[in-house]
PDB file of N, CA and C in Angstrom:
ATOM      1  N   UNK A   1     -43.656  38.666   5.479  1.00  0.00           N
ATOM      2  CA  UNK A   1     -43.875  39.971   6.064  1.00  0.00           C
ATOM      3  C   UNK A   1     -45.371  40.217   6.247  1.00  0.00           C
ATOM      4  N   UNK A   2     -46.263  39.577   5.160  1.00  0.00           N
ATOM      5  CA  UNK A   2     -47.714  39.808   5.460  1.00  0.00           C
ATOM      6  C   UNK A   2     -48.357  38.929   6.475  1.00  0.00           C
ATOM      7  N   UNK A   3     -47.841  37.849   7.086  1.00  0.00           N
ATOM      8  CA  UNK A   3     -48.321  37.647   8.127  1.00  0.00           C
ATOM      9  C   UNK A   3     -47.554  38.156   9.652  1.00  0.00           C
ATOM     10  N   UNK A   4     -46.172  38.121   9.311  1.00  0.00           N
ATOM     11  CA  UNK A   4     -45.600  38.846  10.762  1.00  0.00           C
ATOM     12  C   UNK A   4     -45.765  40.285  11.022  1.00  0.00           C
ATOM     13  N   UNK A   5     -45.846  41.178  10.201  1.00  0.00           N
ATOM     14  CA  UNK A   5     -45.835  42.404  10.391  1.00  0.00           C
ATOM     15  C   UNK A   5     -46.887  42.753   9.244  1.00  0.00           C
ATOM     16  N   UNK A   6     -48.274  43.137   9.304  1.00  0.00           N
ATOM     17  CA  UNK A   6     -49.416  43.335   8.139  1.00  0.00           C
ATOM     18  C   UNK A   6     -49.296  44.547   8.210  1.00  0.00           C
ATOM     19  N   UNK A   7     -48.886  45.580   8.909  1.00  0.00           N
ATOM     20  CA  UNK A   7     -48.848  47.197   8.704  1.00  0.00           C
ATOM     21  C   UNK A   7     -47.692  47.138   7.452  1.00  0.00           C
ATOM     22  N   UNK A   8     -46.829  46.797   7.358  1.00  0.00           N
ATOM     23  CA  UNK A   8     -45.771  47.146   6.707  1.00  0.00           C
ATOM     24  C   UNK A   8     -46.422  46.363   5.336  1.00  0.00           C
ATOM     25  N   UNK A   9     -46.719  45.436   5.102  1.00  0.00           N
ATOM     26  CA  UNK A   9     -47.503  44.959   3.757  1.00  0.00           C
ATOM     27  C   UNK A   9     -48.763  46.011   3.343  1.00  0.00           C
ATOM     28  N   UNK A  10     -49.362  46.377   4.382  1.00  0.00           N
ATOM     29  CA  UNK A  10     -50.665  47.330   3.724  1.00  0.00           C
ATOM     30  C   UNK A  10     -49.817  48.627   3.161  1.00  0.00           C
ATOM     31  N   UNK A  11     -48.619  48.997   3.984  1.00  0.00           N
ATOM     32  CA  UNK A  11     -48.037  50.532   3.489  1.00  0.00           C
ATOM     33  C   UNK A  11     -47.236  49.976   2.381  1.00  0.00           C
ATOM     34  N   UNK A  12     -47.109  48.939   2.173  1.00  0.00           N
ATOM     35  CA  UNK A  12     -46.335  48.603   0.759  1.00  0.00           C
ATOM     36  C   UNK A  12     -47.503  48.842  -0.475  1.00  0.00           C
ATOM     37  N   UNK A  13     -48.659  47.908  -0.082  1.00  0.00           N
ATOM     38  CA  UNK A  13     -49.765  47.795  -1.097  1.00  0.00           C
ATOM     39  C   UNK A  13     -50.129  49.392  -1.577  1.00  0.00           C
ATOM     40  N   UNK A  14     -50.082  50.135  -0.435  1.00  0.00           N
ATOM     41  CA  UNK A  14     -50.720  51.651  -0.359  1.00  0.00           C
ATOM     42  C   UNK A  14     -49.269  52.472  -1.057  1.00  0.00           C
ATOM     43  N   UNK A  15     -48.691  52.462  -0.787  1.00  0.00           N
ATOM     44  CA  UNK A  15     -47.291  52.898  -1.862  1.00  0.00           C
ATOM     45  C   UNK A  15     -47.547  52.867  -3.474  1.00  0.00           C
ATOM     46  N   UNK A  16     -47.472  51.627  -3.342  1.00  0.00           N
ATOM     47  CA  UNK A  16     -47.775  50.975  -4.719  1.00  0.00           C
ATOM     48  C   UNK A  16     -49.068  51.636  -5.250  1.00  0.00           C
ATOM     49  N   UNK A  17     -50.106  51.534  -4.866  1.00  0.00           N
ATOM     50  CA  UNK A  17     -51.020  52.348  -5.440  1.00  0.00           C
ATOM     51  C   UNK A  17     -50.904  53.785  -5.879  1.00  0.00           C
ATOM     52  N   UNK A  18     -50.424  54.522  -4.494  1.00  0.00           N
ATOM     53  CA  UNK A  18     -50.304  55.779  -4.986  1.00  0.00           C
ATOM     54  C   UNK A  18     -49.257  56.339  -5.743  1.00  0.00           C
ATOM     55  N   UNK A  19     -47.931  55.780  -5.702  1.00  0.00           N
ATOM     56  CA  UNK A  19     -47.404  55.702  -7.065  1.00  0.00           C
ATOM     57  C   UNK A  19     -47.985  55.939  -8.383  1.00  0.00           C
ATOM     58  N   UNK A  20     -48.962  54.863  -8.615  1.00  0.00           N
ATOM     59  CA  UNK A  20     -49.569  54.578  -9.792  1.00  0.00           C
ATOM     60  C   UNK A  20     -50.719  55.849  -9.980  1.00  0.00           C
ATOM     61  N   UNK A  21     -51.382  56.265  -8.652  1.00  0.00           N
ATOM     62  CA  UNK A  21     -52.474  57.483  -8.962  1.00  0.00           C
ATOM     63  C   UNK A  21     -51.240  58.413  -9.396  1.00  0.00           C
ATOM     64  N   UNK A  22     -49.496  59.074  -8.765  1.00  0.00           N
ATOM     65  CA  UNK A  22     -49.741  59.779  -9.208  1.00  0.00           C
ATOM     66  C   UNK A  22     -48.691  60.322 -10.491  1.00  0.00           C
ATOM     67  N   UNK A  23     -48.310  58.844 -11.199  1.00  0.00           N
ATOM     68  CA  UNK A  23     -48.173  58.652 -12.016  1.00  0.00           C
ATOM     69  C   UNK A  23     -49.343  58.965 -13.109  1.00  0.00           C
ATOM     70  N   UNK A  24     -50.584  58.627 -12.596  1.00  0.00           N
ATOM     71  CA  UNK A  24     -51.579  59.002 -13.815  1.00  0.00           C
ATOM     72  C   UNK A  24     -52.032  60.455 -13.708  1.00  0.00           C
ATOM     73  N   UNK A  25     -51.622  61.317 -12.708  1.00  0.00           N
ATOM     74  CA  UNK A  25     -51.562  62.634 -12.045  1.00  0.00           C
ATOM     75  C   UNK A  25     -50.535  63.670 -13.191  1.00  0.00           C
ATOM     76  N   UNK A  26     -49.807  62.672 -13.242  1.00  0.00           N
ATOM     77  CA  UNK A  26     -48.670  63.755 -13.729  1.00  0.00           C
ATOM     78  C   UNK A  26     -48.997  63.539 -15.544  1.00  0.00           C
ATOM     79  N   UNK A  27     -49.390  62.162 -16.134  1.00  0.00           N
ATOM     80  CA  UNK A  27     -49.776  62.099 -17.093  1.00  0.00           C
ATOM     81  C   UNK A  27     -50.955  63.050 -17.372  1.00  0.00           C
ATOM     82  N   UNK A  28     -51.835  62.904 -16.996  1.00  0.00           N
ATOM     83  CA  UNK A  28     -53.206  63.726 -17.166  1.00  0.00           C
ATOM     84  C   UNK A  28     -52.612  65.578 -17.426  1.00  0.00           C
ATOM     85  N   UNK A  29     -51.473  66.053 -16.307  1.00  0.00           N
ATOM     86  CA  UNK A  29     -51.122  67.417 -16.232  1.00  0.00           C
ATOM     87  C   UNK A  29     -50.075  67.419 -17.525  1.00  0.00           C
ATOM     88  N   UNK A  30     -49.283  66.471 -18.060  1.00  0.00           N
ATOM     89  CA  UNK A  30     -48.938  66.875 -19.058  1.00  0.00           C
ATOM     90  C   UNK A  30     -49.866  66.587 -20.414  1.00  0.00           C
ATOM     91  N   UNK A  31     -50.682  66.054 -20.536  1.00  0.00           N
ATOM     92  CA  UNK A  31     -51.975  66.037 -21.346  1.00  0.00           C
ATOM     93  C   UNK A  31     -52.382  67.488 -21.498  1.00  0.00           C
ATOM     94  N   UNK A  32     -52.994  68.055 -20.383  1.00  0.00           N
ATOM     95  CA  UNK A  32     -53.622  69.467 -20.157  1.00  0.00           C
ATOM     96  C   UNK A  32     -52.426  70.323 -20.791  1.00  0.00           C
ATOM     97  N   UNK A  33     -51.071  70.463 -20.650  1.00  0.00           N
ATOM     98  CA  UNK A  33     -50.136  71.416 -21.125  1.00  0.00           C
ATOM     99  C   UNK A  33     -50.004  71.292 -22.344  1.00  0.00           C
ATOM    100  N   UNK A  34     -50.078  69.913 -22.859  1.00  0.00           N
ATOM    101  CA  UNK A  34     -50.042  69.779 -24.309  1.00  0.00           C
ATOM    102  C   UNK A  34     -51.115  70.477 -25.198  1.00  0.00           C
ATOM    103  N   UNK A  35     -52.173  70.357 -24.722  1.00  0.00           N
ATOM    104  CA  UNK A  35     -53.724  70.589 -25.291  1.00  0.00           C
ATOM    105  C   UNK A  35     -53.656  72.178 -25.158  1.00  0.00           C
ATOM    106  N   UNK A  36     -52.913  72.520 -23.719  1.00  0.00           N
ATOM    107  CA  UNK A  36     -53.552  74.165 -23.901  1.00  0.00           C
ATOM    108  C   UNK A  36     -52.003  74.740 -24.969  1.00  0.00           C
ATOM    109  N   UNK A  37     -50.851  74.646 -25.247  1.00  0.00           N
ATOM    110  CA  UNK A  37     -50.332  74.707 -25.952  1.00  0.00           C
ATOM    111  C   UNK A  37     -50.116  74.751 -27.516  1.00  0.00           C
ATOM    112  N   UNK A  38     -51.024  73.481 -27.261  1.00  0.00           N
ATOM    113  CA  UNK A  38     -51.262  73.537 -29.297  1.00  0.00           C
ATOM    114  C   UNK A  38     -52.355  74.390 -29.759  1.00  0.00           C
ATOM    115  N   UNK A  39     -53.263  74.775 -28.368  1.00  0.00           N
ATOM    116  CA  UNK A  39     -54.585  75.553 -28.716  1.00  0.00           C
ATOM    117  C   UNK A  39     -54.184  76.866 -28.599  1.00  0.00           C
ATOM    118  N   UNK A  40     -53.036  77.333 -28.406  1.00  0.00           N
ATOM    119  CA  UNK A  40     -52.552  78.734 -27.729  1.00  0.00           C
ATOM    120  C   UNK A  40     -52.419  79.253 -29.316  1.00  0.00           C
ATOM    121  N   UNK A  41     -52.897  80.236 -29.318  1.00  0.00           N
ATOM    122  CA  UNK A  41     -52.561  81.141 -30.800  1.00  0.00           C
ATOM    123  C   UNK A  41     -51.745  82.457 -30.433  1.00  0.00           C
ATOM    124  N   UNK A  42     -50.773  82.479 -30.910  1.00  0.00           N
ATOM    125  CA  UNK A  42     -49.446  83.913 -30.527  1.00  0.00           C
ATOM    126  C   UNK A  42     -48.630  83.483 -29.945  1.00  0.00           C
ATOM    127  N   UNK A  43     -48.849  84.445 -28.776  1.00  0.00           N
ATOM    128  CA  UNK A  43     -47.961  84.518 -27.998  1.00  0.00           C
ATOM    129  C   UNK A  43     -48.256  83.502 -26.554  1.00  0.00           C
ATOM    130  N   UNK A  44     -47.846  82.999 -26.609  1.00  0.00           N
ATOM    131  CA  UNK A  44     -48.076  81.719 -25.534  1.00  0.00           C
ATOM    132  C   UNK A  44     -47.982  82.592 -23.946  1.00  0.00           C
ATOM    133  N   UNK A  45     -46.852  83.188 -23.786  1.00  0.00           N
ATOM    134  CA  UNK A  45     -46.934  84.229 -22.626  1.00  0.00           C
ATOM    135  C   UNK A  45     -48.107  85.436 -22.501  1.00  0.00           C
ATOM    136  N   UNK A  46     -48.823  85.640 -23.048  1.00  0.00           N
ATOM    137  CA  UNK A  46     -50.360  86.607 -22.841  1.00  0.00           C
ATOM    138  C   UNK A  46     -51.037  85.945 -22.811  1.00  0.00           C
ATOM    139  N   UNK A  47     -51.301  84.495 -22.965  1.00  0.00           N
ATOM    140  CA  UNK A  47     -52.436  83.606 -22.843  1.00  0.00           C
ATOM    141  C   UNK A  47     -52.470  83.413 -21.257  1.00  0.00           C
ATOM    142  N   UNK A  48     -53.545  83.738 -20.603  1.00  0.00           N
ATOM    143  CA  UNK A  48     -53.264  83.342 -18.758  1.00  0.00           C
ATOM    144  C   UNK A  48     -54.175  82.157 -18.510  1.00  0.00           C
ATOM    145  N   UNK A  49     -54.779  81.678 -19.224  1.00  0.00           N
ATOM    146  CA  UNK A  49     -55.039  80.218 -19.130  1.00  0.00           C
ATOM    147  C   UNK A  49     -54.142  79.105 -18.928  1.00  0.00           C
ATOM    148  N   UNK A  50     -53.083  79.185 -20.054  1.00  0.00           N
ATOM    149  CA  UNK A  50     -52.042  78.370 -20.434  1.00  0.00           C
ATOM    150  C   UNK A  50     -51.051  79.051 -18.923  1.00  0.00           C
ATOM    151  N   UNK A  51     -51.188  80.298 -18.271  1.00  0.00           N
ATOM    152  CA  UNK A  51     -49.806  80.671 -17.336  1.00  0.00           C
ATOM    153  C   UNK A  51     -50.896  80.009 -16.233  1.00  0.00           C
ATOM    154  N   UNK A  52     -51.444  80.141 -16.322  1.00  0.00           N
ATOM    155  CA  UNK A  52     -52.687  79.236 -14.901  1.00  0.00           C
ATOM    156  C   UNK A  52     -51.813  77.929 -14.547  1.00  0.00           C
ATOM    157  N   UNK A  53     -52.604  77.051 -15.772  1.00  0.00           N
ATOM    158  CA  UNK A  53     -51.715  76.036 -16.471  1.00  0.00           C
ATOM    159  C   UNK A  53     -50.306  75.471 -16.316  1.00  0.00           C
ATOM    160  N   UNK A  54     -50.176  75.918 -16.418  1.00  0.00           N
ATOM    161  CA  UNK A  54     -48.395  75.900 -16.135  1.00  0.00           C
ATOM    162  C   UNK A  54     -48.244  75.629 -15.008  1.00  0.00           C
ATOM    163  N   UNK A  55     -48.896  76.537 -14.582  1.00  0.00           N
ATOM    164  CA  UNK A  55     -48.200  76.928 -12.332  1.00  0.00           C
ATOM    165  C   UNK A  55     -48.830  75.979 -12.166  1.00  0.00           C
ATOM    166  N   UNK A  56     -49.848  75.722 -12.431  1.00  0.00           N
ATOM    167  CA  UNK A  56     -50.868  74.292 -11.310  1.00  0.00           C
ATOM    168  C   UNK A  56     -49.670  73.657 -11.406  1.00  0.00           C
ATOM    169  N   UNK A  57     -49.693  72.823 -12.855  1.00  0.00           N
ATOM    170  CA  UNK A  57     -48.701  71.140 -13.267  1.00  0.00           C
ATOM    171  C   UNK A  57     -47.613  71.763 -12.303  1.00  0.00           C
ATOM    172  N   UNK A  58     -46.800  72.865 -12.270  1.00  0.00           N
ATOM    173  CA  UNK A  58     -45.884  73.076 -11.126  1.00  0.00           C
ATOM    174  C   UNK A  58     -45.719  72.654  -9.558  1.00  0.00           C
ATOM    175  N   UNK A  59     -46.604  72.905  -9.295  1.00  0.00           N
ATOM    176  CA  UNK A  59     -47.004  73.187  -7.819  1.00  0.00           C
ATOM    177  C   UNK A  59     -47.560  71.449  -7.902  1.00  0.00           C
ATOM    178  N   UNK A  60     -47.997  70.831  -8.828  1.00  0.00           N
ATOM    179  CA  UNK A  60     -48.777  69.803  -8.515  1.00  0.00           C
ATOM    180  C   UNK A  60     -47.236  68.556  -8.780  1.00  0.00           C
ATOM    181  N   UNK A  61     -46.042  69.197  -9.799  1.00  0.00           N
ATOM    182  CA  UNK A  61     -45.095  68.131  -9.722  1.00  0.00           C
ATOM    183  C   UNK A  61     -44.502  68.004  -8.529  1.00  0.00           C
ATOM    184  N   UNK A  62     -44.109  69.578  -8.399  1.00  0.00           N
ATOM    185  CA  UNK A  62     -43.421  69.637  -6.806  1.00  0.00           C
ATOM    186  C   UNK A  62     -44.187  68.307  -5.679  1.00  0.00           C
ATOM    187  N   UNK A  63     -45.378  68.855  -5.647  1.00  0.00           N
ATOM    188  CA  UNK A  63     -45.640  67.797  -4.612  1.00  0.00           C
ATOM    189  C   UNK A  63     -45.559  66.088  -4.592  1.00  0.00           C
ATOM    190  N   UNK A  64     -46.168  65.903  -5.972  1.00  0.00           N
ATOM    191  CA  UNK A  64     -45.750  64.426  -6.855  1.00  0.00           C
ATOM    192  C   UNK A  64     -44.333  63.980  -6.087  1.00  0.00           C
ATOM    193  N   UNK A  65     -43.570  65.250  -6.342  1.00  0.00           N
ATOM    194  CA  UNK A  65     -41.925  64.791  -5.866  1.00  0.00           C
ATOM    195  C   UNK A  65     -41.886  64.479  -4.846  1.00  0.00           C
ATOM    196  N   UNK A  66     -42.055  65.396  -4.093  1.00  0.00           N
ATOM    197  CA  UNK A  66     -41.670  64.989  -2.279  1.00  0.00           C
ATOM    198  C   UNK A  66     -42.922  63.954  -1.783  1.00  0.00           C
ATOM    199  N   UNK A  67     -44.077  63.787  -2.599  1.00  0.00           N
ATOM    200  CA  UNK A  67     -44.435  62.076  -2.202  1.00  0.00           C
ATOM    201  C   UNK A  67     -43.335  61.377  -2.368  1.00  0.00           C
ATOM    202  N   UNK A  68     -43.189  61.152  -3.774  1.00  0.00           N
ATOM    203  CA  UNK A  68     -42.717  60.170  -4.347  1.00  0.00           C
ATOM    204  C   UNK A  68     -40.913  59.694  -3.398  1.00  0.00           C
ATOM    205  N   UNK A  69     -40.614  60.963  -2.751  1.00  0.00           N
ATOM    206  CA  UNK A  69     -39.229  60.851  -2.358  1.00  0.00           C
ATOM    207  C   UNK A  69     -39.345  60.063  -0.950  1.00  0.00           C
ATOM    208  N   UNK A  70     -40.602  60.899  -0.196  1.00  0.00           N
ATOM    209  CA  UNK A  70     -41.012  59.733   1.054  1.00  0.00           C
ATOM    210  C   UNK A  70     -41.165  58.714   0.776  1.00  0.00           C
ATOM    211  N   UNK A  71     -41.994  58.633  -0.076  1.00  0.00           N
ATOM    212  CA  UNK A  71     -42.177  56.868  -0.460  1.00  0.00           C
ATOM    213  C   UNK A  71     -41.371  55.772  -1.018  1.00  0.00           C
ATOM    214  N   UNK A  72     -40.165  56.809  -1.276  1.00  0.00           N
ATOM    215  CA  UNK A  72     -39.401  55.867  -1.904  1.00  0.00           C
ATOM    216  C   UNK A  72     -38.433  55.663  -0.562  1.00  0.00           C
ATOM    217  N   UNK A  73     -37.965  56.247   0.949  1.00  0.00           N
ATOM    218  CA  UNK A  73     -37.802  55.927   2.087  1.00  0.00           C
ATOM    219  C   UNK A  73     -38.226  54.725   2.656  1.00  0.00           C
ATOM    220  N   UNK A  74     -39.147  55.085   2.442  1.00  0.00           N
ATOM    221  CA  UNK A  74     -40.515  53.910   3.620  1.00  0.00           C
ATOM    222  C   UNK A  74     -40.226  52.729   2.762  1.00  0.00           C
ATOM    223  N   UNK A  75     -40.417  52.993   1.301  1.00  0.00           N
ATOM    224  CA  UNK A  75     -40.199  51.532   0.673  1.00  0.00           C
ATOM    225  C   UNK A  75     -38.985  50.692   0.699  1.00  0.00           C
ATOM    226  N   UNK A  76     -37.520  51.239   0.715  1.00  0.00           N
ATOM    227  CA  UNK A  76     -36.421  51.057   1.042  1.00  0.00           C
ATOM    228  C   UNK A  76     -36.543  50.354   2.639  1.00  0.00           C
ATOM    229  N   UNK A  77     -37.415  50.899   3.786  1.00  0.00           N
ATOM    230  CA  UNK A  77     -37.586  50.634   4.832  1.00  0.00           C
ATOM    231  C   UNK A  77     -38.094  49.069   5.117  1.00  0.00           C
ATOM    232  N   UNK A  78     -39.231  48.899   4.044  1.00  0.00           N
ATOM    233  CA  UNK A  78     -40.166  48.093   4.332  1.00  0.00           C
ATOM    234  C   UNK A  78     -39.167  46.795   3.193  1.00  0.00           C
ATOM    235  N   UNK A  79     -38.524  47.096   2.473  1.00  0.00           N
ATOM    236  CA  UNK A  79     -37.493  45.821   1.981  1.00  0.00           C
ATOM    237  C   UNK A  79     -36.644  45.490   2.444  1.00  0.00           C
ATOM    238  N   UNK A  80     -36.112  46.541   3.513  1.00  0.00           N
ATOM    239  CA  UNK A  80     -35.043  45.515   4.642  1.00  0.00           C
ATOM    240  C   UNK A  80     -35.862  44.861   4.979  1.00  0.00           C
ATOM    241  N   UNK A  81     -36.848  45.757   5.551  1.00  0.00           N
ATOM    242  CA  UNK A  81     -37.572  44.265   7.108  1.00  0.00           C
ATOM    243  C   UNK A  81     -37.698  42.956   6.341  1.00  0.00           C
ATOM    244  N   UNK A  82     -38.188  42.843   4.832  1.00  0.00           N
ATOM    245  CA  UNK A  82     -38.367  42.029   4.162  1.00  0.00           C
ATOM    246  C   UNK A  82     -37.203  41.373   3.868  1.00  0.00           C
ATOM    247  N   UNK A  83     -35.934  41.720   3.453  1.00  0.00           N
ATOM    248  CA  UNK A  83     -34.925  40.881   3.490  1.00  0.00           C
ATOM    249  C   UNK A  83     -34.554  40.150   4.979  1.00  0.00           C
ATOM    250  N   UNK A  84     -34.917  41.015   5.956  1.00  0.00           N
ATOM    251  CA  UNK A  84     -34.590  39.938   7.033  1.00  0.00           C
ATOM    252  C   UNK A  84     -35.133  38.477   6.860  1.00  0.00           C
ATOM    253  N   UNK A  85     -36.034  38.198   6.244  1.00  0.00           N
ATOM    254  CA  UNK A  85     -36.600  37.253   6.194  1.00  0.00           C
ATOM    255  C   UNK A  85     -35.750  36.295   5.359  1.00  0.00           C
ATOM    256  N   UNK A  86     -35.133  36.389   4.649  1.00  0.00           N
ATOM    257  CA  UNK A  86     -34.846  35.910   3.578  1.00  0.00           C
ATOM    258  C   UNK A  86     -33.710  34.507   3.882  1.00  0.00           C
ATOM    259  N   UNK A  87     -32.829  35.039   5.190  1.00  0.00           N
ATOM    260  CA  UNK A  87     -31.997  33.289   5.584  1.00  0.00           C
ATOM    261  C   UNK A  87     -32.959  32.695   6.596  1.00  0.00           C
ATOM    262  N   UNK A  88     -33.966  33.131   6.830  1.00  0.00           N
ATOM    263  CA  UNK A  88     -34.909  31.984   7.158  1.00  0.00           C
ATOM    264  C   UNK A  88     -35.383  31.188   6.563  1.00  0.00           C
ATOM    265  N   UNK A  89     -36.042  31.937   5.604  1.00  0.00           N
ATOM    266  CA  UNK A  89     -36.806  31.056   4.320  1.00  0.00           C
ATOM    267  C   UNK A  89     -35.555  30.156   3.954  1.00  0.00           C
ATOM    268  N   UNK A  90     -34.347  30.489   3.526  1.00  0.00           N
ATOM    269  CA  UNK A  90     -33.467  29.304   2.619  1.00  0.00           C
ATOM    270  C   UNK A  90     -33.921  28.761   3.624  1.00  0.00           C
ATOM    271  N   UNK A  91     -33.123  28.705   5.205  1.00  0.00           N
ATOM    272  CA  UNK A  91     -33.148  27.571   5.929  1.00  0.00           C
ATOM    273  C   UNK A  91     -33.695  26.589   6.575  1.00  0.00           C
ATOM    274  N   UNK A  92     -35.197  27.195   6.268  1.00  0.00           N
ATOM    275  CA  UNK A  92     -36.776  26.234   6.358  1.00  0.00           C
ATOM    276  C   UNK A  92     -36.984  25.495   5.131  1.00  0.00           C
ATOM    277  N   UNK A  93     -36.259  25.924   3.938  1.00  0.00           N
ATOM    278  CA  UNK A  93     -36.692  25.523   2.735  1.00  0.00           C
ATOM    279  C   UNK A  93     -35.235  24.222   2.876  1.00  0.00           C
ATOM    280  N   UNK A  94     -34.225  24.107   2.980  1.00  0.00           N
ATOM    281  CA  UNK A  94     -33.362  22.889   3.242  1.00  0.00           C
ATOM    282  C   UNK A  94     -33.368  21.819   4.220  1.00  0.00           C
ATOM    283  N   UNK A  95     -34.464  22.570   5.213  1.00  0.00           N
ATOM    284  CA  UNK A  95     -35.118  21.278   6.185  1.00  0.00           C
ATOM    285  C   UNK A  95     -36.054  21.036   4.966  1.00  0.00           C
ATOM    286  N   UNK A  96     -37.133  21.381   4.749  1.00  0.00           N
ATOM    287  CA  UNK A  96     -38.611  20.841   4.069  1.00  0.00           C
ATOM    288  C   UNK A  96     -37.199  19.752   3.069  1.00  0.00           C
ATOM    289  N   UNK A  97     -36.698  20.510   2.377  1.00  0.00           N
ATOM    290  CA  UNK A  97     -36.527  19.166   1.101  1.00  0.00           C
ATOM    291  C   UNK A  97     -35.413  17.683   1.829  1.00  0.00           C
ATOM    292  N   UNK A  98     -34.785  17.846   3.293  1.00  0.00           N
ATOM    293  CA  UNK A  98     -34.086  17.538   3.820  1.00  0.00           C
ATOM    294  C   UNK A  98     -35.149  16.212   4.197  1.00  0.00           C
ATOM    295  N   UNK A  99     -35.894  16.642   4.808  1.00  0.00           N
ATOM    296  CA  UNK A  99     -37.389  15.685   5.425  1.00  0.00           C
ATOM    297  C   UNK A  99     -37.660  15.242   3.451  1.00  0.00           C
ATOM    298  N   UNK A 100     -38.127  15.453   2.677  1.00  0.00           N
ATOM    299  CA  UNK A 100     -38.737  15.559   2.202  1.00  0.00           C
ATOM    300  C   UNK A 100     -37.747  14.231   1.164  1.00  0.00           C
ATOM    301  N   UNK A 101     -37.264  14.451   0.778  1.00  0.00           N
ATOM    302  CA  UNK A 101     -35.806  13.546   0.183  1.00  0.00           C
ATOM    303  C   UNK A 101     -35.623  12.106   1.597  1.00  0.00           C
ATOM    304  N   UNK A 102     -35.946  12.373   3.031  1.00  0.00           N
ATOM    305  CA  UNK A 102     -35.780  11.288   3.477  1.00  0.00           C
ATOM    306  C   UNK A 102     -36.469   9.554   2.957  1.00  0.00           C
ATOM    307  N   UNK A 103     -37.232   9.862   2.203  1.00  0.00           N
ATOM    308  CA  UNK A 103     -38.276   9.119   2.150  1.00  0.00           C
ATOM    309  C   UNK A 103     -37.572   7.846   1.221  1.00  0.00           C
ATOM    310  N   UNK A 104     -36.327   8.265   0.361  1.00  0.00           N
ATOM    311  CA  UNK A 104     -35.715   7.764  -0.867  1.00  0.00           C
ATOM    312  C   UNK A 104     -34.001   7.436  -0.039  1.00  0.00           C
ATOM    313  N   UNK A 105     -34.385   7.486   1.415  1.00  0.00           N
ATOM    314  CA  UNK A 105     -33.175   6.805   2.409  1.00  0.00           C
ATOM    315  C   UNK A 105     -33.890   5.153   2.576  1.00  0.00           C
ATOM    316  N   UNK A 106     -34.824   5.498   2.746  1.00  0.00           N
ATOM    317  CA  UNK A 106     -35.937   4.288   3.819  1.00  0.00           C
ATOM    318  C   UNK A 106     -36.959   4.889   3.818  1.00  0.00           C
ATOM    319  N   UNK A 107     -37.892   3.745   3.107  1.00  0.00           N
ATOM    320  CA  UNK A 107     -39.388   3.733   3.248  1.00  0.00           C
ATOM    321  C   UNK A 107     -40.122   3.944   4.000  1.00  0.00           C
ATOM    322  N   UNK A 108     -39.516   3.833   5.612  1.00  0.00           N
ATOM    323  CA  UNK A 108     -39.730   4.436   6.598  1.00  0.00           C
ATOM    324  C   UNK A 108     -40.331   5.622   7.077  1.00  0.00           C
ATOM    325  N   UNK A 109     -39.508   6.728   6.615  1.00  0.00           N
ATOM    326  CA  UNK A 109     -39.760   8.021   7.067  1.00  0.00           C
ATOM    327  C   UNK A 109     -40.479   8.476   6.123  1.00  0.00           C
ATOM    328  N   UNK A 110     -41.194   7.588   5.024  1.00  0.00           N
ATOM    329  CA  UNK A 110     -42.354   7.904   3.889  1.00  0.00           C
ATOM    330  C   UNK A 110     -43.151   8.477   4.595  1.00  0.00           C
ATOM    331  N   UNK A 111     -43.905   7.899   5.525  1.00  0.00           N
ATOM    332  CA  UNK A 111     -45.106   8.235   6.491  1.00  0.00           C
ATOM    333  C   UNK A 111     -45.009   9.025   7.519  1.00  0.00           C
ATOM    334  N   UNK A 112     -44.079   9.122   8.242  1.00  0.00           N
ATOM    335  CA  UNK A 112     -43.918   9.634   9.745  1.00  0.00           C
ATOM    336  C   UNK A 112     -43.233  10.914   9.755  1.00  0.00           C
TER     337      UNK A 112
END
């Protein structure tokens, strides 16, 4: 796929990455909830730091999600095209060992 079609390998590579940013996105926001939580003294609802808090990681999972739901489309997308490939390869790979095994018919086709 990375040499027949290189758009669809770069949006794989680029998937994959941002996955991982926002996987460390959502780690970091539950870090921050933890921290302002254990630091909260009372009543956790009159603290408006911690209700700040809250709504961001909200608003910031929501979006996490509907990346993560496109991307998980496109990626589904980009592994068909990639399975198309896949009875080619066997059937290039049973010529190569087909040629490749001739050699132990006749010494012959060692070279040629």
């Amino acid at each position: 796929v990375a040499k027949e079609k290189p758009d669809l390998a770069e949006e794989k590579a680029r998937l994959v990455v941002e996955g991982a940013e926002n996987k460390k996105a959502l780690e970091d926001t539950e870090n921050k909830i933890l921290k302002v939580l254990s630091d909260s003294k009372g009543n956790i609802l009159e603290d408006e730091t911690a209700i700040q808090v809250l709504a961001a990681s909200k608003v910031l999972a929501n979006e996490i999600a509907e990346k993560q739901a496109v991307a998980e489309v496109t990626e589904k997308e980009i592994d068909a095209a990639r399975e198309g490939y896949i009875p080619v390869a066997f059937k290039a790979s049973v010529l190569f060992f087909c040629v490749a095994d001739m050699a132990n018919i006749d010494p012959m086709y060692q070279y040629s």
